[in-house]
C-alpha atoms as a PDB file:
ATOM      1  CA  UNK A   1      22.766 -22.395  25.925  1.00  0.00           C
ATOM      2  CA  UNK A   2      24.118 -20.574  22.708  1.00  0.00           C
ATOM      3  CA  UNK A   3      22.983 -16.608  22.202  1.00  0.00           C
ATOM      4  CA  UNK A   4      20.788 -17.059  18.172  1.00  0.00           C
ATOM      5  CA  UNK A   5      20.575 -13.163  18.291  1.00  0.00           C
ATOM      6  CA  UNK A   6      23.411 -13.216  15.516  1.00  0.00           C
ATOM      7  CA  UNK A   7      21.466 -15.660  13.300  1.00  0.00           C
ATOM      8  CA  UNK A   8      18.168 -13.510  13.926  1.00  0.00           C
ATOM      9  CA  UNK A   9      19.882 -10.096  12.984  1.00  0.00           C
ATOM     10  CA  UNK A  10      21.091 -12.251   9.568  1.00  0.00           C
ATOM     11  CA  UNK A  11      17.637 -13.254   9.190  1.00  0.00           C
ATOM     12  CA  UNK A  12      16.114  -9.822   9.745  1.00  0.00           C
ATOM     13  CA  UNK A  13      18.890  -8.685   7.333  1.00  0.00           C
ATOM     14  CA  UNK A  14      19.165 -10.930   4.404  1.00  0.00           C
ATOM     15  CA  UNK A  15      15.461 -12.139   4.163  1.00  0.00           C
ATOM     16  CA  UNK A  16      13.340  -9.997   2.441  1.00  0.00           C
ATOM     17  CA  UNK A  17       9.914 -11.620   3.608  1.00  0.00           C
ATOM     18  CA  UNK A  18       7.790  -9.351   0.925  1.00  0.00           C
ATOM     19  CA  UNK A  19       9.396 -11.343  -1.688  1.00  0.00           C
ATOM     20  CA  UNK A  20       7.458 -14.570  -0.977  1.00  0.00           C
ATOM     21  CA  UNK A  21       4.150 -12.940  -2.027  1.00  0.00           C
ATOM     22  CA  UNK A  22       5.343 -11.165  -4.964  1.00  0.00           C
ATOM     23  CA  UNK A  23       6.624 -14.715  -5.815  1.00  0.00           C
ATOM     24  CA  UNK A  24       3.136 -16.373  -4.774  1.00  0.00           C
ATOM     25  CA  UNK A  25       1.415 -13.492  -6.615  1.00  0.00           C
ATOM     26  CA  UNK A  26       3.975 -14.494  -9.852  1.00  0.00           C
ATOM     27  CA  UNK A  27       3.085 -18.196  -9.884  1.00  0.00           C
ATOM     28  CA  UNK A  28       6.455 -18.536  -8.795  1.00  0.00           C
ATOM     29  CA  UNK A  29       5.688 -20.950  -6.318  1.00  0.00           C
ATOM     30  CA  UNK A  30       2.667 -22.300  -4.825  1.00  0.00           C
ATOM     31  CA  UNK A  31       3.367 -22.003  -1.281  1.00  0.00           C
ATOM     32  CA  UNK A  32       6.426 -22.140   1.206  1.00  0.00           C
ATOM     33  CA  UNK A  33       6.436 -24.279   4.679  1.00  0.00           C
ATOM     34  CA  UNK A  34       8.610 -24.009   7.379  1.00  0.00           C
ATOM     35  CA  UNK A  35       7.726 -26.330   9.960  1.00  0.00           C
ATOM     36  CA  UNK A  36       8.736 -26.376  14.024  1.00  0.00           C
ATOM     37  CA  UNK A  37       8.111 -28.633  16.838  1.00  0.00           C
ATOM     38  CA  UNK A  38       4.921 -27.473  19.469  1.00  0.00           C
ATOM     39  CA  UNK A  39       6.649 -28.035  22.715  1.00  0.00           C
ATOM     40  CA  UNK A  40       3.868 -28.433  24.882  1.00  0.00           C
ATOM     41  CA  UNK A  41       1.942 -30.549  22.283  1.00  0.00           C
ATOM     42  CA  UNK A  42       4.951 -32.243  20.953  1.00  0.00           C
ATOM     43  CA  UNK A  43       3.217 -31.809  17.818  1.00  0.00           C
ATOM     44  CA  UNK A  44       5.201 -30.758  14.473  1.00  0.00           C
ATOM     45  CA  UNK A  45       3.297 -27.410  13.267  1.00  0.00           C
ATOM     46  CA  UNK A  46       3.874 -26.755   9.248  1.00  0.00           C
ATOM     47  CA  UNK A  47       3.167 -22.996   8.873  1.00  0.00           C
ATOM     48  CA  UNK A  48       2.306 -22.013   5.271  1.00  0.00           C
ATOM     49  CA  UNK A  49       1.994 -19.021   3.189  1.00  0.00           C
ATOM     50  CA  UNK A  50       0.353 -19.664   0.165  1.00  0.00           C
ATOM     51  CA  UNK A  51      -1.960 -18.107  -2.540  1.00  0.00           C
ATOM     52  CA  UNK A  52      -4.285 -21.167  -1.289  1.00  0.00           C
ATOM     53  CA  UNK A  53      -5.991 -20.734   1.224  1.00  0.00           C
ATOM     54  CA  UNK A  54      -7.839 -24.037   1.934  1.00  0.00           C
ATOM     55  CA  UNK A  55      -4.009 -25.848   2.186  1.00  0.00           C
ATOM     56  CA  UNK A  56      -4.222 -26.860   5.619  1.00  0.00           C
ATOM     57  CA  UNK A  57      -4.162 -30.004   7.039  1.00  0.00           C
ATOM     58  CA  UNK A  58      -4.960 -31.159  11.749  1.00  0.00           C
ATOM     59  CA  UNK A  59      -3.468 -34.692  12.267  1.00  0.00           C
ATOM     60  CA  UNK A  60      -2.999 -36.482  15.242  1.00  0.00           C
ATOM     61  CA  UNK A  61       0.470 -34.683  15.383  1.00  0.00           C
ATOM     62  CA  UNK A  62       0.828 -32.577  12.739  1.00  0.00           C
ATOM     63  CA  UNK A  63      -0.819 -29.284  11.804  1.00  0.00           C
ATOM     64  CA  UNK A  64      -1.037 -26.728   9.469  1.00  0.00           C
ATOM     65  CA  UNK A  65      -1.251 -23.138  10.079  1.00  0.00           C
ATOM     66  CA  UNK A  66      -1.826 -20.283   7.366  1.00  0.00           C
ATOM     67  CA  UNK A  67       0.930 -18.048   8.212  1.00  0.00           C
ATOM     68  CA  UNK A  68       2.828 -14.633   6.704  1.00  0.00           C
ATOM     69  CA  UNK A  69       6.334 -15.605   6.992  1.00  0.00           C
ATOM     70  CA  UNK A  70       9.306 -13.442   8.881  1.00  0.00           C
ATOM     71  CA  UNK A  71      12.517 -14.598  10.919  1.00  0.00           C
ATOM     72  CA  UNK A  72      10.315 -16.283  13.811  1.00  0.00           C
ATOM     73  CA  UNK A  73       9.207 -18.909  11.916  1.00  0.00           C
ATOM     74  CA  UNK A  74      12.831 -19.671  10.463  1.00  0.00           C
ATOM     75  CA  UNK A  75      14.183 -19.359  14.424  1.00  0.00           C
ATOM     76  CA  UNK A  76      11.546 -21.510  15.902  1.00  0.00           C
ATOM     77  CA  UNK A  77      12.484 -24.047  12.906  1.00  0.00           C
ATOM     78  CA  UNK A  78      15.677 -23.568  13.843  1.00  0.00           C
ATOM     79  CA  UNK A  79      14.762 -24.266  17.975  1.00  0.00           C
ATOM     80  CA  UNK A  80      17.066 -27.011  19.341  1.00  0.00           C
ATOM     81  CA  UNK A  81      16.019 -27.675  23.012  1.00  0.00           C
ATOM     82  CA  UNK A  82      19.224 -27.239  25.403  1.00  0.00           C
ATOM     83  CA  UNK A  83      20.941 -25.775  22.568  1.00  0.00           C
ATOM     84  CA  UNK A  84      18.678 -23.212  21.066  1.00  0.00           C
ATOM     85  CA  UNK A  85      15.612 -21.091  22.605  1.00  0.00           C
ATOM     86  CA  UNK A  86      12.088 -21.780  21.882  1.00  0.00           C
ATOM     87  CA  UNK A  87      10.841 -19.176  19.729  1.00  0.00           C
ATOM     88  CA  UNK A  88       7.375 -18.170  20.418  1.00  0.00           C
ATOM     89  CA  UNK A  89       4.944 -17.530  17.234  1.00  0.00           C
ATOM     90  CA  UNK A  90       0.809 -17.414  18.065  1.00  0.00           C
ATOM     91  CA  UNK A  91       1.439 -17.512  22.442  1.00  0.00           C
ATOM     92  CA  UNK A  92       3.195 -21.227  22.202  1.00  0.00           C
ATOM     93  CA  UNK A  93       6.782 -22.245  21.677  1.00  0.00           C
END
């Protein structure tokens, strides 16, 4: 229903995504998750960039995926069915 292409140009244009592993690599932070809802699974999938790389976690519906983060992963948290697309990241929305 509404066109997100101004929030992803934002994204693309105020995020700079190499900054989370220099942070990781400073001890900044341990890790960053943005999670998003599977559609067809209806499962809530927790994507994670971290300097850890055992920090994942396959519940009945919830999952963790290690992940580099860019503007998908923000959009498809962002994904509001009717309202805003599905964003596909790894061939699923």
């Amino acid at each position: 229903l509404l066109d997100t292409s101004p929030l992803e140009s934002l994204i693309k244009q105020h995020c700079d995504f190499t900054k989370i592993k220099k942070n990781l690599d400073e001890n900044v932070f341990e890790s960053l998750i943005i999670t998003a809802n599977n559609y067809l699974s209806g499962s809530a999938v927790s994507f994670v960039q971290t300097t850890n790389s055992k920090l994942t976690w396959k519940e009945s519906r919830r999952v963790a995926k290690l992940a580099q983060m860019n503007e998908k992963h923000i959009m498809a948290s962002s994904a509001i069915p009717i309202l805003f697309p599905p964003i596909e990241i790894d061939g699923q929305f």
